[in-house]
PDB file of N, CA and C in Angstrom:
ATOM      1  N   UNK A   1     -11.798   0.469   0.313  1.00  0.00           N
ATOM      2  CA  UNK A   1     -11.773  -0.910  -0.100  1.00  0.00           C
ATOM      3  C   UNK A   1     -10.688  -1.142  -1.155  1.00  0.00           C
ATOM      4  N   UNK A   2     -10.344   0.058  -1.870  1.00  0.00           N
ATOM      5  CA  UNK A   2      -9.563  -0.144  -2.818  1.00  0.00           C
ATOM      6  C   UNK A   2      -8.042   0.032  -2.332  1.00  0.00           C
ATOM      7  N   UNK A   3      -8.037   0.537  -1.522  1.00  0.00           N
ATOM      8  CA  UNK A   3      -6.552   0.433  -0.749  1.00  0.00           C
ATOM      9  C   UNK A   3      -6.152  -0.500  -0.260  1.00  0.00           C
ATOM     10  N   UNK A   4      -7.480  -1.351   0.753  1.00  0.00           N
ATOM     11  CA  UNK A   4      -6.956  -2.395   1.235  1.00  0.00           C
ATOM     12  C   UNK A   4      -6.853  -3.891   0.823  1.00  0.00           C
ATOM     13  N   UNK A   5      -7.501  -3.587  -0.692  1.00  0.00           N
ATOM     14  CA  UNK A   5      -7.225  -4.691  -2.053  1.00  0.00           C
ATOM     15  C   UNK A   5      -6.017  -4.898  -2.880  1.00  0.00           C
ATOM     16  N   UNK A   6      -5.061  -3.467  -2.649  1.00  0.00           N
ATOM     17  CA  UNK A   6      -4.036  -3.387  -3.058  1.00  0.00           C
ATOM     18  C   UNK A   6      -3.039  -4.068  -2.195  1.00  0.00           C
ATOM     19  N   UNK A   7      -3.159  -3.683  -0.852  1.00  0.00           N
ATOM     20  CA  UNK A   7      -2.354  -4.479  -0.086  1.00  0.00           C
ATOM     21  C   UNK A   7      -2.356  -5.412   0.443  1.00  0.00           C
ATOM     22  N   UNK A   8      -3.328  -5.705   0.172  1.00  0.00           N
ATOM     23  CA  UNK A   8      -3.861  -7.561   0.249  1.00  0.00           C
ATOM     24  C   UNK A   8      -3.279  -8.298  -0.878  1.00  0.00           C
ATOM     25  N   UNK A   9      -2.824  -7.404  -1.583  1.00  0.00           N
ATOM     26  CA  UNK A   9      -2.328  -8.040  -3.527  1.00  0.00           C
ATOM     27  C   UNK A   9      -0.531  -7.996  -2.993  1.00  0.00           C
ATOM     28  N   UNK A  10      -0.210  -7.159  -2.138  1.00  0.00           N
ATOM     29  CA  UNK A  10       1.049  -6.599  -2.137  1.00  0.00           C
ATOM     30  C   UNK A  10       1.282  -6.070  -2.557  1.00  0.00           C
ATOM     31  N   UNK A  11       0.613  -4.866  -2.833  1.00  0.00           N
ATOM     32  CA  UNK A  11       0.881  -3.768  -4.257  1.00  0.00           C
ATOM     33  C   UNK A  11       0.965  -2.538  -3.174  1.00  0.00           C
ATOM     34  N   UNK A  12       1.514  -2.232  -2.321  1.00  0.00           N
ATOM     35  CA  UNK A  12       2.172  -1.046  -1.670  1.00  0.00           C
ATOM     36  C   UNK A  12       1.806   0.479  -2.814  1.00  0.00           C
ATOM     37  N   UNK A  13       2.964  -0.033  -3.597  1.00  0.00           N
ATOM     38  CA  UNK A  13       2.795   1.196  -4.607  1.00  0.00           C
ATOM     39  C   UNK A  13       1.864   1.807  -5.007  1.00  0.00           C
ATOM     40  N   UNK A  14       0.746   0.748  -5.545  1.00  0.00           N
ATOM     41  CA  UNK A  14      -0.237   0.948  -6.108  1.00  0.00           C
ATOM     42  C   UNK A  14      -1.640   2.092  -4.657  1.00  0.00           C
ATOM     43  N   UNK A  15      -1.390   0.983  -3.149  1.00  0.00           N
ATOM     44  CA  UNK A  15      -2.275   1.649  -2.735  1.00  0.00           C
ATOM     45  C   UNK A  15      -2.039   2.638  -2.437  1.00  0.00           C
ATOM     46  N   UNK A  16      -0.572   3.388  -2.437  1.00  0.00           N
ATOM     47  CA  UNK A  16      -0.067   4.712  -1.799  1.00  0.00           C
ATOM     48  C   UNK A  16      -0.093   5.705  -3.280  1.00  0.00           C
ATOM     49  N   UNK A  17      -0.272   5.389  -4.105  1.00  0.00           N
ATOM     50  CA  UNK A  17      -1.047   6.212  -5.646  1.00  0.00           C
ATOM     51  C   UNK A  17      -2.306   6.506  -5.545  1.00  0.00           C
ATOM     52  N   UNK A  18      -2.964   5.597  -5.178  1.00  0.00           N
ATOM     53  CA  UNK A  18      -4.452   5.725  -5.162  1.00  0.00           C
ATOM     54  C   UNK A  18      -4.838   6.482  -3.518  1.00  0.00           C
ATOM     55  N   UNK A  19      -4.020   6.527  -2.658  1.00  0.00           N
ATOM     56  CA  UNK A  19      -4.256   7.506  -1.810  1.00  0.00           C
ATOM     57  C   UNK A  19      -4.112   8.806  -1.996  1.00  0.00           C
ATOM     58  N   UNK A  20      -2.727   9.217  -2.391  1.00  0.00           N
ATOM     59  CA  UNK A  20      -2.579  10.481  -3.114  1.00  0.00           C
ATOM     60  C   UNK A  20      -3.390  10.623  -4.083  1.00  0.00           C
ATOM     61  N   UNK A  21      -4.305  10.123  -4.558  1.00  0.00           N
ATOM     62  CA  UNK A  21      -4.552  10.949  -6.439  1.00  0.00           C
ATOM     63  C   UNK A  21      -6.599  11.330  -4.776  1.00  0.00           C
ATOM     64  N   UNK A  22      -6.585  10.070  -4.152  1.00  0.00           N
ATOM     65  CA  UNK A  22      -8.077  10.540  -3.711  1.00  0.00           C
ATOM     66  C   UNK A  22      -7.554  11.853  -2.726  1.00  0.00           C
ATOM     67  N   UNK A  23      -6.516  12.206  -1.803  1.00  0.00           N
ATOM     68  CA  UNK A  23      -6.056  13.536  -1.060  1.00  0.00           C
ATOM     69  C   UNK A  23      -6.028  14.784  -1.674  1.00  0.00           C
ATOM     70  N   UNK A  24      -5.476  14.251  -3.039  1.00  0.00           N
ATOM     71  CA  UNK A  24      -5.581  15.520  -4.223  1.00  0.00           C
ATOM     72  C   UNK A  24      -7.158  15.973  -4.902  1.00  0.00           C
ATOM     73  N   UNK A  25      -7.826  14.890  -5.166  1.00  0.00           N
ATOM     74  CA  UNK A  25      -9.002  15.089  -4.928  1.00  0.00           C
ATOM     75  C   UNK A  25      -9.936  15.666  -3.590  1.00  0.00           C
ATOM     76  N   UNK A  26     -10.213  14.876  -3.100  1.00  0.00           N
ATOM     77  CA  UNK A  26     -10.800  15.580  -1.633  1.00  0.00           C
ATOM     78  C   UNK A  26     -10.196  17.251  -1.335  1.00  0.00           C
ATOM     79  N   UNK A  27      -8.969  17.838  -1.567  1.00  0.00           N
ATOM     80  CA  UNK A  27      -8.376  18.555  -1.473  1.00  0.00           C
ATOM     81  C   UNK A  27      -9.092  20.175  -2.327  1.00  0.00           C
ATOM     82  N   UNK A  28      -8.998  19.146  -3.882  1.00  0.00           N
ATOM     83  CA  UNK A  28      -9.418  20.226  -4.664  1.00  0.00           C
ATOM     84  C   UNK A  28     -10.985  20.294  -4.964  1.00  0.00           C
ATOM     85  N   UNK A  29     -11.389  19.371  -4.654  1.00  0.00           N
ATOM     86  CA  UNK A  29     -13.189  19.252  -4.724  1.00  0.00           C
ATOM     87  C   UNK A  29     -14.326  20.030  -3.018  1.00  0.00           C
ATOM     88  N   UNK A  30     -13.021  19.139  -2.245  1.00  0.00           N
ATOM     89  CA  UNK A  30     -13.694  19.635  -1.153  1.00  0.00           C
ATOM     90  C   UNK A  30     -13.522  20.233  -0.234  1.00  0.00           C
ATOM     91  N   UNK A  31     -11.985  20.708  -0.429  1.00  0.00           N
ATOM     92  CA  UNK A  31     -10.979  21.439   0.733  1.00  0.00           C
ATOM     93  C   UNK A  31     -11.382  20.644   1.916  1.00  0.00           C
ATOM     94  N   UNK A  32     -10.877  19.460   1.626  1.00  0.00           N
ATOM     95  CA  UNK A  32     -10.711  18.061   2.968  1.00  0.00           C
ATOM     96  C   UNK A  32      -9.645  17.452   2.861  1.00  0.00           C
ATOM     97  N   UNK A  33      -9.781  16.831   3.990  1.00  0.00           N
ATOM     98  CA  UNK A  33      -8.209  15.886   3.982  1.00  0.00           C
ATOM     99  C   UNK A  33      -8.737  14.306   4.145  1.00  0.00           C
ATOM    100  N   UNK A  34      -8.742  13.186   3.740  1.00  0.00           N
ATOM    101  CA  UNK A  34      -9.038  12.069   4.002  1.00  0.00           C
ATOM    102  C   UNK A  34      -9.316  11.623   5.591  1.00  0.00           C
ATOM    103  N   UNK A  35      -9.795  10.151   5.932  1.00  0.00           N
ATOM    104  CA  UNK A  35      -9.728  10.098   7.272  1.00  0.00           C
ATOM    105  C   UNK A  35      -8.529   9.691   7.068  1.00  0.00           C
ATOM    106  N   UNK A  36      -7.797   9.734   8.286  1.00  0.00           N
ATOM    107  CA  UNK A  36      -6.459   9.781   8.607  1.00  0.00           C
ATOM    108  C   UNK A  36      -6.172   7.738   8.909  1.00  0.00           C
ATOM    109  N   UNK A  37      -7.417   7.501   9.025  1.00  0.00           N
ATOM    110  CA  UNK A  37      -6.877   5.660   9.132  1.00  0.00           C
ATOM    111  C   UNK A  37      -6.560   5.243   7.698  1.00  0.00           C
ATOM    112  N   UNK A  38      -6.870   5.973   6.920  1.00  0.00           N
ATOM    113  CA  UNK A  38      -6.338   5.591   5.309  1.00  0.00           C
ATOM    114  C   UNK A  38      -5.083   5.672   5.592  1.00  0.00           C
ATOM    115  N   UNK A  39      -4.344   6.520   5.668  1.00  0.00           N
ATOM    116  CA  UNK A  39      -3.001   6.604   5.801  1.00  0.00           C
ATOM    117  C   UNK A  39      -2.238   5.102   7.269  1.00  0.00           C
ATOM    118  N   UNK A  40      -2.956   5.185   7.828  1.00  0.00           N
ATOM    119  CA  UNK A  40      -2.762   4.036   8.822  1.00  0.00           C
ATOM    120  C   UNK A  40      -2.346   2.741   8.098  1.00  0.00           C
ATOM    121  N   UNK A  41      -3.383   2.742   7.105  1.00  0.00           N
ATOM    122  CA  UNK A  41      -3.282   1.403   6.558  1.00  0.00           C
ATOM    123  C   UNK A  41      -2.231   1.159   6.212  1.00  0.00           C
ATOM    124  N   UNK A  42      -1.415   2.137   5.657  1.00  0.00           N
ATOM    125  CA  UNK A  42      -0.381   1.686   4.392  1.00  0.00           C
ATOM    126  C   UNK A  42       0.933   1.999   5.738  1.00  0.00           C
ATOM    127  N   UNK A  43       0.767   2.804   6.653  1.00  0.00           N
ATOM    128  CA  UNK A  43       1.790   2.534   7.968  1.00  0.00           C
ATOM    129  C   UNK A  43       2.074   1.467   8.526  1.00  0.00           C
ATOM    130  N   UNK A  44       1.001   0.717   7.831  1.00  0.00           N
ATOM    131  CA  UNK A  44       0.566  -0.246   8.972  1.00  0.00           C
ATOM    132  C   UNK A  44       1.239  -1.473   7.966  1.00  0.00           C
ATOM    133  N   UNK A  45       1.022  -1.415   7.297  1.00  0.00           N
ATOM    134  CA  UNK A  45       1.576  -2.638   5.764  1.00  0.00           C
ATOM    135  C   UNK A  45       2.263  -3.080   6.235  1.00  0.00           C
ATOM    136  N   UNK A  46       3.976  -2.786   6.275  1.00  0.00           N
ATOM    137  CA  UNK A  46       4.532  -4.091   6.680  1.00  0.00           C
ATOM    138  C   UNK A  46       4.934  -5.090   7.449  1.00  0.00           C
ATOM    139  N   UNK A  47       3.844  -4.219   8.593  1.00  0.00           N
ATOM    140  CA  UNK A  47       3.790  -5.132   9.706  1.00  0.00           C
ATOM    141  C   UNK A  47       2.305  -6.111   9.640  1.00  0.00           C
ATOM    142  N   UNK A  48       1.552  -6.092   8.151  1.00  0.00           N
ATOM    143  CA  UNK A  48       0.369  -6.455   8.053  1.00  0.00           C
ATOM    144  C   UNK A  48       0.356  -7.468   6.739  1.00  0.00           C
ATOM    145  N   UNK A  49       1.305  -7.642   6.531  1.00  0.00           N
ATOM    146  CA  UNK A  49       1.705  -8.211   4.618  1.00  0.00           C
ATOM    147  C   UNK A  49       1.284  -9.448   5.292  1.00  0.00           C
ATOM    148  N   UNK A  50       0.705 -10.372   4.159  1.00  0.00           N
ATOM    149  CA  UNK A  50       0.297 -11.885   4.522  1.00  0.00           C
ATOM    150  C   UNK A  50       1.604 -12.654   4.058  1.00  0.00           C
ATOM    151  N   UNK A  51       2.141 -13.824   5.284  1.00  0.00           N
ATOM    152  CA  UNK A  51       2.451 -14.381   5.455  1.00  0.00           C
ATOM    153  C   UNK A  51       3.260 -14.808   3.869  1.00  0.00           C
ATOM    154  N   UNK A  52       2.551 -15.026   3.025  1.00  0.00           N
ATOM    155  CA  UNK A  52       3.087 -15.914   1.506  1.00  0.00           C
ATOM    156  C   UNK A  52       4.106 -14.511   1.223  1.00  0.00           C
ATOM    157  N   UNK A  53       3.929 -13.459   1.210  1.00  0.00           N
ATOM    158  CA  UNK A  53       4.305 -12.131   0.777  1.00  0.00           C
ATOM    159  C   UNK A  53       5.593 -12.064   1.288  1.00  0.00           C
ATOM    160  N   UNK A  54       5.368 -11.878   2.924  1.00  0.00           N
ATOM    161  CA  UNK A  54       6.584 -11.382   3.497  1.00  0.00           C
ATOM    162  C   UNK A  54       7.499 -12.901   3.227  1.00  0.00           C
ATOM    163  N   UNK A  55       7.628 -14.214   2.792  1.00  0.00           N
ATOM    164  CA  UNK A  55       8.653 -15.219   2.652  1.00  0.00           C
ATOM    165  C   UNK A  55       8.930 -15.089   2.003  1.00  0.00           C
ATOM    166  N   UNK A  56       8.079 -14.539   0.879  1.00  0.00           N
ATOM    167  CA  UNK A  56       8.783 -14.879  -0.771  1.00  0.00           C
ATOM    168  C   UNK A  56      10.160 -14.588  -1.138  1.00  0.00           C
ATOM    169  N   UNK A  57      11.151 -15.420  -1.366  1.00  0.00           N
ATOM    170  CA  UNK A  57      12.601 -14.481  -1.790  1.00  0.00           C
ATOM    171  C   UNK A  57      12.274 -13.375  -2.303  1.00  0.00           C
ATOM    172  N   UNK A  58      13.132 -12.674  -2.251  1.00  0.00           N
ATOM    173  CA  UNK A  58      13.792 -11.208  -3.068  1.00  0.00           C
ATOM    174  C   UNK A  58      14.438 -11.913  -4.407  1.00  0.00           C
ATOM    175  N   UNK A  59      14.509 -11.101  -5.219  1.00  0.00           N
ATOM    176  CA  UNK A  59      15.474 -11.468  -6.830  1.00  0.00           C
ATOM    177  C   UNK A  59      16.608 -11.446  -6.312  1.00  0.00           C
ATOM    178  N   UNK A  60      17.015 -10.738  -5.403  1.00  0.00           N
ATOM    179  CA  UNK A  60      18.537 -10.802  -4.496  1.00  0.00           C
ATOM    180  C   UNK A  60      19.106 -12.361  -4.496  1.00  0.00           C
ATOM    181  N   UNK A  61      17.723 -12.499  -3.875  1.00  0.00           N
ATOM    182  CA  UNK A  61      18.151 -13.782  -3.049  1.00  0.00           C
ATOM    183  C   UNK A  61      18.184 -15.287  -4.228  1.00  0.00           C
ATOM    184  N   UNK A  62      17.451 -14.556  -4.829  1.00  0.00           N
ATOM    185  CA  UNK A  62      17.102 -15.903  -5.812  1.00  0.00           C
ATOM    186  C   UNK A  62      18.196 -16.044  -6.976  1.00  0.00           C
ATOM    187  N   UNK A  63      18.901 -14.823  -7.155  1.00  0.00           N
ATOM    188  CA  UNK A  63      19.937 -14.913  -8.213  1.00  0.00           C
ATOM    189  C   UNK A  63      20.896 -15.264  -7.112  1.00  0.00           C
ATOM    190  N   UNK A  64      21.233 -15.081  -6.519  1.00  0.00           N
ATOM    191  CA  UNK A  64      22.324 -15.380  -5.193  1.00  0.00           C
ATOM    192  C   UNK A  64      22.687 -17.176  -5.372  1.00  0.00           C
ATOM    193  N   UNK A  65      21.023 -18.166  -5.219  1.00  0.00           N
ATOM    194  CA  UNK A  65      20.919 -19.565  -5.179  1.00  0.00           C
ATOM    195  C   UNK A  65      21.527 -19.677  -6.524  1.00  0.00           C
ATOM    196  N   UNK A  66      21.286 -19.279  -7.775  1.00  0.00           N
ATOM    197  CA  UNK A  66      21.850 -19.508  -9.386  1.00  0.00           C
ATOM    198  C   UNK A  66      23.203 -19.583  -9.002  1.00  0.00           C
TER     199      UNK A  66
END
């Protein structure tokens, strides 16, 4: 839930941190590997970003209009 709150926020970064720190966990607690649709999710991002997200200019673009 917390992954897919991040990328519902547009926070990429954030949910691909919080995947690694739970892999490193699961890893060293339980010698496991996550389910593998976790990782889906964030494959899946930018073909999944909401609509307001993917329009928003870039700073590129917006210093470009200045």
């Amino acid at each position: 839930m917390l992954l897919e709150a991040h990328l519902a926020e547009g926070n990429w970064v954030e949910g691909r941190r919080g995947l690694d720190t739970y892999r490193r966990l699961l890893a060293r607690e339980l010698d496991m590997e996550p389910d593998p649709r976790l990782a889906e999710l964030l494959d899946a991002y930018p073909r999944a970003r909401p609509a307001a997200i993917a329009d928003r200019p870039r700073a590129s673009s917006i210093n470009a209009m200045s």
